[in-house]
PDB file of N, CA and C in Angstrom:
ATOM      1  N   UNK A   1      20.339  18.930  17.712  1.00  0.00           N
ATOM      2  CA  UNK A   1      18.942  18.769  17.394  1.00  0.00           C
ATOM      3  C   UNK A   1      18.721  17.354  16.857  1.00  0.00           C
ATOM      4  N   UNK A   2      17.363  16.770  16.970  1.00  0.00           N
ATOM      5  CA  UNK A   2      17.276  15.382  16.649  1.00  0.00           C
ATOM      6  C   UNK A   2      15.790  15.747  15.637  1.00  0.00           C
ATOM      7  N   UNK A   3      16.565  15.102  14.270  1.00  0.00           N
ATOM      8  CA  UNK A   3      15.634  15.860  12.987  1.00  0.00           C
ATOM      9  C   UNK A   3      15.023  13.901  12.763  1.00  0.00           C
ATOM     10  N   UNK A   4      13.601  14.161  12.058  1.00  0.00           N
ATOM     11  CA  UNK A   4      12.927  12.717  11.660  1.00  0.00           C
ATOM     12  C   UNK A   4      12.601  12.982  10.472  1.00  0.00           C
ATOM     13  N   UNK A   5      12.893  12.152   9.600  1.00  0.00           N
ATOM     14  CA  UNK A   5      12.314  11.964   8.433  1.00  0.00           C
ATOM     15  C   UNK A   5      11.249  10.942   7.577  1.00  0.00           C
ATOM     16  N   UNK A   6      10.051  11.218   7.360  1.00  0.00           N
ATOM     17  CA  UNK A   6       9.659   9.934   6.678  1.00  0.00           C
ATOM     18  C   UNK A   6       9.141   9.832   5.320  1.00  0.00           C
ATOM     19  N   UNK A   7       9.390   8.953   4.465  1.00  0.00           N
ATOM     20  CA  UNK A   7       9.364   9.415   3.394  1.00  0.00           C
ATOM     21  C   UNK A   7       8.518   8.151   2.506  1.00  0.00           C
ATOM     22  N   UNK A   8       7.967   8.232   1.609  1.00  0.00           N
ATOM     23  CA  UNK A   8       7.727   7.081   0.330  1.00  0.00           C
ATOM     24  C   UNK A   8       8.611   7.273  -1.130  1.00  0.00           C
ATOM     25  N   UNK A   9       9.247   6.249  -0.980  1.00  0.00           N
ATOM     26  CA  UNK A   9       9.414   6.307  -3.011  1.00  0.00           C
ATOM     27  C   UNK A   9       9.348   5.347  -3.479  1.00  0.00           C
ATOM     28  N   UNK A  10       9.545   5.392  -5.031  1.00  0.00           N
ATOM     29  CA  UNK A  10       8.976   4.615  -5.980  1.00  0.00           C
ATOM     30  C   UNK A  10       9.982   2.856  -5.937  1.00  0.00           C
ATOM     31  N   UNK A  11      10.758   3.042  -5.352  1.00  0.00           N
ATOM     32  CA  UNK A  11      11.960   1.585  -5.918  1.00  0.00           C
ATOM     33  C   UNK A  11      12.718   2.183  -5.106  1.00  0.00           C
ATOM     34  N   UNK A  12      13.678   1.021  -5.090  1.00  0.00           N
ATOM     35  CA  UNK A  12      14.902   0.737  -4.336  1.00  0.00           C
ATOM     36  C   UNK A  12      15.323   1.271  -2.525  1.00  0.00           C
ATOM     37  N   UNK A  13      14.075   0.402  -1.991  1.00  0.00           N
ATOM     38  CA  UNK A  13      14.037   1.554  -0.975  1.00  0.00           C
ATOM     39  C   UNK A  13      15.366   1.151   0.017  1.00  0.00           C
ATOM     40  N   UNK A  14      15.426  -0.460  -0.279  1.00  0.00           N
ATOM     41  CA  UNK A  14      17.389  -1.047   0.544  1.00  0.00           C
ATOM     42  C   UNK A  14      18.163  -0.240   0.395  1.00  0.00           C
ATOM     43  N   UNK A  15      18.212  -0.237  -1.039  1.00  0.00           N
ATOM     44  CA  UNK A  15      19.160   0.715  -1.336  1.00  0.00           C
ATOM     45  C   UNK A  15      19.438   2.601  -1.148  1.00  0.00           C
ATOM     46  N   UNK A  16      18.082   2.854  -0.555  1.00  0.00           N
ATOM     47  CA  UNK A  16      18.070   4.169  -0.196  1.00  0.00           C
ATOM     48  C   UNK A  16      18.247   4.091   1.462  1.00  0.00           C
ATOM     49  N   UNK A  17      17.739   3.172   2.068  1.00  0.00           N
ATOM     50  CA  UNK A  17      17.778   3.016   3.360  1.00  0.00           C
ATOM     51  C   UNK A  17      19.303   3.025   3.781  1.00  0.00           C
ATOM     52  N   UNK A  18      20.532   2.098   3.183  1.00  0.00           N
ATOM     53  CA  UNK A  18      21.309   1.849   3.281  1.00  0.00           C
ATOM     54  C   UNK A  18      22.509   2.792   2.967  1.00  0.00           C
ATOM     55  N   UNK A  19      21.986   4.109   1.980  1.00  0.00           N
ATOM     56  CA  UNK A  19      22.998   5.407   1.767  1.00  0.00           C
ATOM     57  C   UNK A  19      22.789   6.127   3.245  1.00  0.00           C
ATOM     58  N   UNK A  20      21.429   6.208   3.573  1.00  0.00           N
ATOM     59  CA  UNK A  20      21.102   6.982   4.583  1.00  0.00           C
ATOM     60  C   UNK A  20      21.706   6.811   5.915  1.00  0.00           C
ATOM     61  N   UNK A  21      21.856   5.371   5.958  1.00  0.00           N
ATOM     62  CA  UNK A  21      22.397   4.845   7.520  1.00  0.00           C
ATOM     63  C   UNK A  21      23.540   5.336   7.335  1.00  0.00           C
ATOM     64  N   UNK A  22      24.418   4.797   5.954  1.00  0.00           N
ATOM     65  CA  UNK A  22      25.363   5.262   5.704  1.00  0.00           C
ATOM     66  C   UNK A  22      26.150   7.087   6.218  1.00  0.00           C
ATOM     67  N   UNK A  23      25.163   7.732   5.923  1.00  0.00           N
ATOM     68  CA  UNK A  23      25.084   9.354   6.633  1.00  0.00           C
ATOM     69  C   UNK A  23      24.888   9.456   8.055  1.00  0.00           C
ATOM     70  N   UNK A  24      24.796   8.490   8.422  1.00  0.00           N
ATOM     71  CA  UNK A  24      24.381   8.535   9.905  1.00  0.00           C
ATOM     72  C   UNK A  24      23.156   8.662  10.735  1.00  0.00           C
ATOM     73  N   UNK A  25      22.304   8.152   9.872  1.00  0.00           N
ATOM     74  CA  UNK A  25      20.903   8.232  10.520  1.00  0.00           C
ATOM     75  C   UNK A  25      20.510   7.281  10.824  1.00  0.00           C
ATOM     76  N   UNK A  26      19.704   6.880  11.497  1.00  0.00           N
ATOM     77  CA  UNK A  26      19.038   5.691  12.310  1.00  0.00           C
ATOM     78  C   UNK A  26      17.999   5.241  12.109  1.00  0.00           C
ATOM     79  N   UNK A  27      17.693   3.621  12.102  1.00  0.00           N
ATOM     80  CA  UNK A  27      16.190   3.327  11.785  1.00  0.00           C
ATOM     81  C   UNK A  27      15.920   2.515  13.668  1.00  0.00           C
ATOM     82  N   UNK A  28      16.085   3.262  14.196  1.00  0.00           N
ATOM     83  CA  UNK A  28      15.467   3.152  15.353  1.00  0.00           C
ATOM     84  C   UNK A  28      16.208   3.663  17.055  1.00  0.00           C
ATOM     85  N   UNK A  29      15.502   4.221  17.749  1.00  0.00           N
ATOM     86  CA  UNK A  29      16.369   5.123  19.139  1.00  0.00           C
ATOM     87  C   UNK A  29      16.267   4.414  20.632  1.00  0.00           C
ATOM     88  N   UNK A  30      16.593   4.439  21.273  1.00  0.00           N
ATOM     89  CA  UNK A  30      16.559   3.672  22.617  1.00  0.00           C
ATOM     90  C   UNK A  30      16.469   5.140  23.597  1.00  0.00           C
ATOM     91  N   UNK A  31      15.701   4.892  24.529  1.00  0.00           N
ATOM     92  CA  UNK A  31      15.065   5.554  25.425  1.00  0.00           C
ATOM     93  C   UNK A  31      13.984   4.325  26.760  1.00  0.00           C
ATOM     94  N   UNK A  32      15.095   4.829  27.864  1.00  0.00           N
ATOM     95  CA  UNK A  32      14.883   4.011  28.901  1.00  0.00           C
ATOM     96  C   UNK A  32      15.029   2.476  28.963  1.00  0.00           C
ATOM     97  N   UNK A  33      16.417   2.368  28.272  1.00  0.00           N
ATOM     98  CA  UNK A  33      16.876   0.964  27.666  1.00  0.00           C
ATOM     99  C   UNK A  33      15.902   0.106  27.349  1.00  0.00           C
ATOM    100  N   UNK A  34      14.756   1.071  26.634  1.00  0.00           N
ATOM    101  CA  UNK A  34      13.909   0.136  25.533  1.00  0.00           C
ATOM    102  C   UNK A  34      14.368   0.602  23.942  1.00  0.00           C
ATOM    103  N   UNK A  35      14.227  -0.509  22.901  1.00  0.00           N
ATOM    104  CA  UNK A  35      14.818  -0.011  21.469  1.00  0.00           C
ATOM    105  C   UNK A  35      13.370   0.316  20.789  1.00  0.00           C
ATOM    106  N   UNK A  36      13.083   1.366  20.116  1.00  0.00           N
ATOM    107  CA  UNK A  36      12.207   1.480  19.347  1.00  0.00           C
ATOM    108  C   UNK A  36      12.501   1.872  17.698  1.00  0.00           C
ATOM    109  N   UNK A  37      12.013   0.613  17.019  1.00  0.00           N
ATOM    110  CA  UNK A  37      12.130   0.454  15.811  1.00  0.00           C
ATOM    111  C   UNK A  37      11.252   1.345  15.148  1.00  0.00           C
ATOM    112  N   UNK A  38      11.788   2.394  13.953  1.00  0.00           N
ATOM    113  CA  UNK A  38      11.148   3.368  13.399  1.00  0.00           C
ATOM    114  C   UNK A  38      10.209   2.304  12.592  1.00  0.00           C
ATOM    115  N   UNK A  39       9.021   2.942  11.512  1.00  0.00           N
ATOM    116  CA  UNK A  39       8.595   2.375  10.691  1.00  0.00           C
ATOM    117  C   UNK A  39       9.791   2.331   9.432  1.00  0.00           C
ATOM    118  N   UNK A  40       9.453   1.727   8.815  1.00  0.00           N
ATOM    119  CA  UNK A  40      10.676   0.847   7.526  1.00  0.00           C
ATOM    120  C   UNK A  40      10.960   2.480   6.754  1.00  0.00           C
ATOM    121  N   UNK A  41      10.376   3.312   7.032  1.00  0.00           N
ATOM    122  CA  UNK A  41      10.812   4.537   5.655  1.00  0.00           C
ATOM    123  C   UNK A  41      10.686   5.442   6.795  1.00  0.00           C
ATOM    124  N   UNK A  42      11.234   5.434   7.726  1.00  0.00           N
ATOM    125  CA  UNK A  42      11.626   6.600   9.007  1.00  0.00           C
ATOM    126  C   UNK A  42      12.691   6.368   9.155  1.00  0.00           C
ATOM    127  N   UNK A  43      13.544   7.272   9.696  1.00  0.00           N
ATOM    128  CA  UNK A  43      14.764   7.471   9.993  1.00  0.00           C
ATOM    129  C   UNK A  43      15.091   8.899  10.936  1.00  0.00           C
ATOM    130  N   UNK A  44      16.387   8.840  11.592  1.00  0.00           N
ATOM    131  CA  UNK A  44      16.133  10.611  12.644  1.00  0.00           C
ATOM    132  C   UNK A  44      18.053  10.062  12.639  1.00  0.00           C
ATOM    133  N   UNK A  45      18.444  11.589  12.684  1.00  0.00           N
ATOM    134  CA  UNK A  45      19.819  11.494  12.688  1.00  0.00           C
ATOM    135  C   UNK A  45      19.275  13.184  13.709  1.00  0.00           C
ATOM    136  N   UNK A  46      20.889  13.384  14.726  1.00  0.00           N
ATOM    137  CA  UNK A  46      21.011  14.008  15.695  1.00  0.00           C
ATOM    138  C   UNK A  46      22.890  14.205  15.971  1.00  0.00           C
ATOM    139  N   UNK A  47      22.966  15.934  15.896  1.00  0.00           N
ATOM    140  CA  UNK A  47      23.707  16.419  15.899  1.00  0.00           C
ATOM    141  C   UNK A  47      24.314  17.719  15.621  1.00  0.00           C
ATOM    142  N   UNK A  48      25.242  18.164  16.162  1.00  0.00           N
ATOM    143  CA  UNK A  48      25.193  19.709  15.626  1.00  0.00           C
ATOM    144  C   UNK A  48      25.057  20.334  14.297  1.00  0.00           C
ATOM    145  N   UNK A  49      24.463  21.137  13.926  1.00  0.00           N
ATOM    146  CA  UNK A  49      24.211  21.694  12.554  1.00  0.00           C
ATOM    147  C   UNK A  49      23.397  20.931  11.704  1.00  0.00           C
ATOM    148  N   UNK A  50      22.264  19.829  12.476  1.00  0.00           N
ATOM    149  CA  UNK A  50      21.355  19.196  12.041  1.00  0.00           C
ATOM    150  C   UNK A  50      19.993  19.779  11.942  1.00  0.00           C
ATOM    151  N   UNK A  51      19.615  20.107  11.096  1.00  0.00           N
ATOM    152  CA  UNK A  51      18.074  20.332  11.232  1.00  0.00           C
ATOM    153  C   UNK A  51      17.388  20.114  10.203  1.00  0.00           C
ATOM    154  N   UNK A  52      15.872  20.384  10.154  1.00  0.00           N
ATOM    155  CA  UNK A  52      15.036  19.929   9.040  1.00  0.00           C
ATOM    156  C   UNK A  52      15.890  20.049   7.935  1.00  0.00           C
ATOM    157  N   UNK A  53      16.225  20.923   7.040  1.00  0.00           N
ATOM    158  CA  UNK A  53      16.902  21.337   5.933  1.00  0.00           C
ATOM    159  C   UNK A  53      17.676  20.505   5.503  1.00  0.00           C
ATOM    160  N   UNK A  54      18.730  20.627   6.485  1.00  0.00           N
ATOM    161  CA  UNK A  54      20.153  19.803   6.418  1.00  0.00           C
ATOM    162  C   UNK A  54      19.780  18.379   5.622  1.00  0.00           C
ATOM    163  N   UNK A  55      18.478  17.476   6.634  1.00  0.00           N
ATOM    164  CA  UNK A  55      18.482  16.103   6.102  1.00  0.00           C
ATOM    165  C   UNK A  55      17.764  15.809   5.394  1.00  0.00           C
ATOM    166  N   UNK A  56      16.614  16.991   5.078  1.00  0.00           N
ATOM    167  CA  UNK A  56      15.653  17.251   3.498  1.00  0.00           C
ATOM    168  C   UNK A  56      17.089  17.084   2.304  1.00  0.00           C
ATOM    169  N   UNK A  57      18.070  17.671   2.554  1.00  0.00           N
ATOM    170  CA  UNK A  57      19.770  17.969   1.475  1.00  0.00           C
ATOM    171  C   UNK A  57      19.901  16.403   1.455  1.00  0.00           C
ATOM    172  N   UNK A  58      20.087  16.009   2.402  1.00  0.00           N
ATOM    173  CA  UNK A  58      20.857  14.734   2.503  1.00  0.00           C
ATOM    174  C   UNK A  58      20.135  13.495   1.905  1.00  0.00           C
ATOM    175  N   UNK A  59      19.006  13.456   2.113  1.00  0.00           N
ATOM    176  CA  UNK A  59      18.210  13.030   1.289  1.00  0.00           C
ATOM    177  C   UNK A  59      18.485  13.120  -0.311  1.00  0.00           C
ATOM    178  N   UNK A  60      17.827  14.216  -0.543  1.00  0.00           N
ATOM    179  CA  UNK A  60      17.593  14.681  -1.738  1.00  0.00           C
ATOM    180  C   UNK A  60      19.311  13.823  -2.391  1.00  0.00           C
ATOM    181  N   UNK A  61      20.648  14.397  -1.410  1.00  0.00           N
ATOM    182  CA  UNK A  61      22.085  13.869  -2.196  1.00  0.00           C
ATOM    183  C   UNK A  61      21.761  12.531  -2.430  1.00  0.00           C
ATOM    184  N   UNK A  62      21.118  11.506  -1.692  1.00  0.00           N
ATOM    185  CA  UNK A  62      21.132   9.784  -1.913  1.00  0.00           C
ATOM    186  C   UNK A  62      20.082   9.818  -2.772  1.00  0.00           C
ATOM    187  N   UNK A  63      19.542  10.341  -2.512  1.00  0.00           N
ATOM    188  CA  UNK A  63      18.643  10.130  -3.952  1.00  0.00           C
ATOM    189  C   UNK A  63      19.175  10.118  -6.027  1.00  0.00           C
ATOM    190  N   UNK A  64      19.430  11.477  -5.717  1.00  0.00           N
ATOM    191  CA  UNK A  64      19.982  11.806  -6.731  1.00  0.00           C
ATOM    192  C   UNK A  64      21.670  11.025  -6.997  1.00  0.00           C
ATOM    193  N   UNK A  65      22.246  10.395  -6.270  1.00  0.00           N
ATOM    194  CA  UNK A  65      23.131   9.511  -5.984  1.00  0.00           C
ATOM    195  C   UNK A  65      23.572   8.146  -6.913  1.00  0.00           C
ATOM    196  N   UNK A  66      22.278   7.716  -6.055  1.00  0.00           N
ATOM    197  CA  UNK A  66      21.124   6.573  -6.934  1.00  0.00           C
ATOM    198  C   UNK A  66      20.809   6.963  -7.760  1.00  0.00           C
ATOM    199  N   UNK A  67      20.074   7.935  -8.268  1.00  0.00           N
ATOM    200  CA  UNK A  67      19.248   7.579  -9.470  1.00  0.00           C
ATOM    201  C   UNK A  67      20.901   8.290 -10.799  1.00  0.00           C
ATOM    202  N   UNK A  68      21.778   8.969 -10.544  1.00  0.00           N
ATOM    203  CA  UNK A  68      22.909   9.266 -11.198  1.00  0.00           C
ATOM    204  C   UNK A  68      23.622   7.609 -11.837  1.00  0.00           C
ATOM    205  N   UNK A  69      23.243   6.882 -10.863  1.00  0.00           N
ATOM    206  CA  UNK A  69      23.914   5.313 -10.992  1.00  0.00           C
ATOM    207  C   UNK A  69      23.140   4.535 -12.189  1.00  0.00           C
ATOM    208  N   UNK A  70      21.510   4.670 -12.317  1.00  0.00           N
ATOM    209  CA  UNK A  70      20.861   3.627 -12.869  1.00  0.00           C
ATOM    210  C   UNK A  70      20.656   4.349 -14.157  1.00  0.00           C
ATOM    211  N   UNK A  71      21.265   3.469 -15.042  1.00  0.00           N
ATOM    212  CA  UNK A  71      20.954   3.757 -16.529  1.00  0.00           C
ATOM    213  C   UNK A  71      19.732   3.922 -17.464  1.00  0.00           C
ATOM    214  N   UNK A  72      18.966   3.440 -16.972  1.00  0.00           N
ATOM    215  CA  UNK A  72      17.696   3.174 -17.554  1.00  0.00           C
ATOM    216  C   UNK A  72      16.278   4.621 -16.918  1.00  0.00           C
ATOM    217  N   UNK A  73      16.044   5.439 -17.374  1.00  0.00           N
ATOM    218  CA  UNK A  73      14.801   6.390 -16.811  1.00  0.00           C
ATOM    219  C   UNK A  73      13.672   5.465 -16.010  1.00  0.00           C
ATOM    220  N   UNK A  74      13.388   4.673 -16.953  1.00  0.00           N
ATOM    221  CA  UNK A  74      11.859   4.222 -16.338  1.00  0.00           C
ATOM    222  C   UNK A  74      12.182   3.377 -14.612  1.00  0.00           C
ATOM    223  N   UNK A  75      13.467   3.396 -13.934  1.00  0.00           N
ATOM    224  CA  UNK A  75      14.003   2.789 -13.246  1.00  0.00           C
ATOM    225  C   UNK A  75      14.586   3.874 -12.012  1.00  0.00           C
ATOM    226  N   UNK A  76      14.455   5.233 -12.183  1.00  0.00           N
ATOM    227  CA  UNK A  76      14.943   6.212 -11.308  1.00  0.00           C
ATOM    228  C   UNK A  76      13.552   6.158 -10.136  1.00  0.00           C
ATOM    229  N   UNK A  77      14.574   6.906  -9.095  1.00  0.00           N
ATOM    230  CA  UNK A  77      13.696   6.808  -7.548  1.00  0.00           C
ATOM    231  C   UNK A  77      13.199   7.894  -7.076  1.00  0.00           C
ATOM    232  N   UNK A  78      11.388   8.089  -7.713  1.00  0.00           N
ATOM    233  CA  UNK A  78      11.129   8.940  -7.551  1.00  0.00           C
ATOM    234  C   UNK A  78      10.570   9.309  -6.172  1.00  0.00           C
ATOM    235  N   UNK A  79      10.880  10.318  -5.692  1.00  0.00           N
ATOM    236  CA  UNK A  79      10.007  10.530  -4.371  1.00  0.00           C
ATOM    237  C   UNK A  79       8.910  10.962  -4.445  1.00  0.00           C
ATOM    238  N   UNK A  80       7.774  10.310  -3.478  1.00  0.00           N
ATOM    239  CA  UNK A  80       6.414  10.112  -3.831  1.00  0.00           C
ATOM    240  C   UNK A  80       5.820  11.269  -2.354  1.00  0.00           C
ATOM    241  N   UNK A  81       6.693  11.006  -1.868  1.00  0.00           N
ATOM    242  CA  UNK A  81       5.979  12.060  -0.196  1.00  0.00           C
ATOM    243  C   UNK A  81       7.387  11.903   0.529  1.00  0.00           C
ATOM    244  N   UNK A  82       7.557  13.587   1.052  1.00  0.00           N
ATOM    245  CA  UNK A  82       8.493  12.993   2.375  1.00  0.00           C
ATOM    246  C   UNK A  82       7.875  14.259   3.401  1.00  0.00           C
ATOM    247  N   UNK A  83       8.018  14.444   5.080  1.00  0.00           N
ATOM    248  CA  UNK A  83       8.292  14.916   5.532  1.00  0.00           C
ATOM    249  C   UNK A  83       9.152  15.098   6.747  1.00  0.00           C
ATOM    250  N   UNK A  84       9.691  16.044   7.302  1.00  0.00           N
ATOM    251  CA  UNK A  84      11.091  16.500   8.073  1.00  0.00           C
ATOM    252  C   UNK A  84      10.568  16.905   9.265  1.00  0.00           C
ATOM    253  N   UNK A  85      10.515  16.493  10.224  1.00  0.00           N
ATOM    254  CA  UNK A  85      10.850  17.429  11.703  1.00  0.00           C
ATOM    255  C   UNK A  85      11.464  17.148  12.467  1.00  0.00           C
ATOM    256  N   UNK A  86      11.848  18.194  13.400  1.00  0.00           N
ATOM    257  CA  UNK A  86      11.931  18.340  14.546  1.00  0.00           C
ATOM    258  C   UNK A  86      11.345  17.191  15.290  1.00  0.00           C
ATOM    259  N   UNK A  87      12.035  16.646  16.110  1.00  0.00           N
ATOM    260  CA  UNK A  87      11.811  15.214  17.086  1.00  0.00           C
ATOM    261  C   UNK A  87      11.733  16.481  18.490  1.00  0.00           C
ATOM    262  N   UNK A  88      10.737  15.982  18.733  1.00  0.00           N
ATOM    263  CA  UNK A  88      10.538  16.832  20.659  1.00  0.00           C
ATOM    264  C   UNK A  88       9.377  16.021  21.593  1.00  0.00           C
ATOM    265  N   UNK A  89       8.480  15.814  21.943  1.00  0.00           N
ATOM    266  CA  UNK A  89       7.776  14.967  22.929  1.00  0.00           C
ATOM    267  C   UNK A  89       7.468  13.967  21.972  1.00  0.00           C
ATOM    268  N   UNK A  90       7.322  12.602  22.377  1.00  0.00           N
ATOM    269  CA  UNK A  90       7.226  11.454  21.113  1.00  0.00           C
ATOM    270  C   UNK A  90       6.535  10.434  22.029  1.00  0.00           C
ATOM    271  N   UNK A  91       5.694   9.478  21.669  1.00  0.00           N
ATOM    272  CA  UNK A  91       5.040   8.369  22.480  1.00  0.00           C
ATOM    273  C   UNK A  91       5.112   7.093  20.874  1.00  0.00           C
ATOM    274  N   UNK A  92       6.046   5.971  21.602  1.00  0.00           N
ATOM    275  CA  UNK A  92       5.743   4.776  20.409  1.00  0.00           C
ATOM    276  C   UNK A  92       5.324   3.555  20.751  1.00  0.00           C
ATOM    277  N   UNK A  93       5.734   2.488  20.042  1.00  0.00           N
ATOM    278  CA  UNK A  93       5.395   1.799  20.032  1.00  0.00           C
ATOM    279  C   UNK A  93       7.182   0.592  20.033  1.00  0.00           C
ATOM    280  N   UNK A  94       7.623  -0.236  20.201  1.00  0.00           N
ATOM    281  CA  UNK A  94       8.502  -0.702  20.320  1.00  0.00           C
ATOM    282  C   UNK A  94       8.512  -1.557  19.016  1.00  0.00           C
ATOM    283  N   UNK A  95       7.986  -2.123  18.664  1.00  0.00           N
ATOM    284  CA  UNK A  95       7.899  -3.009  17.547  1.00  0.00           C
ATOM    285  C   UNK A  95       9.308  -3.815  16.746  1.00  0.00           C
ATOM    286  N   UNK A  96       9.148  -4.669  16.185  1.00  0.00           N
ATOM    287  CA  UNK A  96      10.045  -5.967  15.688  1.00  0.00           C
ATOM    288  C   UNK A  96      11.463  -5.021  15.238  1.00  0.00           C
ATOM    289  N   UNK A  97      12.212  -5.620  15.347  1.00  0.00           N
ATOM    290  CA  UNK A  97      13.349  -5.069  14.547  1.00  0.00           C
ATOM    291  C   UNK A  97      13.382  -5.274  13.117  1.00  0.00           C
ATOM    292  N   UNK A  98      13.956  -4.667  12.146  1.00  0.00           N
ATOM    293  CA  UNK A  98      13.885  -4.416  10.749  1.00  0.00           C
ATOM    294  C   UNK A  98      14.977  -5.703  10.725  1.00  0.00           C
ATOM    295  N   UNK A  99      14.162  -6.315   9.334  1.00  0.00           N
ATOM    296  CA  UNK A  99      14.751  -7.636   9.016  1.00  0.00           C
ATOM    297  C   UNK A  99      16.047  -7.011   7.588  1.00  0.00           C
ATOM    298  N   UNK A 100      16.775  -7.573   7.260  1.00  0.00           N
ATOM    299  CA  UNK A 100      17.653  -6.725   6.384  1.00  0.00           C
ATOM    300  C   UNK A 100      17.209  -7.486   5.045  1.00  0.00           C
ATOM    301  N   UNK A 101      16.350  -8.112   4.934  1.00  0.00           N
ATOM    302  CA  UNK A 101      16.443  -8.458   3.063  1.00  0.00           C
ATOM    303  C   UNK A 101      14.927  -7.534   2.831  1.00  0.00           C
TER     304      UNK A 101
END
């Protein structure tokens, strides 16, 4: 199954982006050897025993990950909105590749 996630939070979003890839998810898919770059807080990971749930968990683990790391409260990463689906008929847009700073 090919699950999407998109989400807002409060800080450190490199650093949340970068646990996530880390898990194996993607900030962008190729289809008909064109690359399409997700928006900056999307991501879709695909594979057996993947589904909404699974990467709502996986999430939630980098989150709580991070915010286990930063000493300070007023400095934890709160999540502001996310939602999970199921990837099935999709129409995009191709757009720039994600710059890394």
């Amino acid at each position: 199954m090919e699950v999407l996630i998109t989400y807002d939070i409060s800080n450190q979003h490199p650093e949340v982006k970068a646990a996530m890839l880390k898990k194996g998810f993607h900030d962008y898919w190729v289809s008909d050897k064109k690359t399409y770059n997700l928006p900056n807080t999307s991501l879709w990971k695909k594979g057996n025993g993947i589904n909404v749930t699974t990467v709502l968990n996986e999430f939630n683990q980098a989150i709580n990950k991070l915010n286990s790391a930063t000493p300070l409260t007023k400095n934890k990463i709160k999540i502001e909105r996310c939602i999970v689906v199921e990837c099935t008929v999709w129409a995009g847009i191709q757009g720039e590749k994600h710059s890394t700073d």
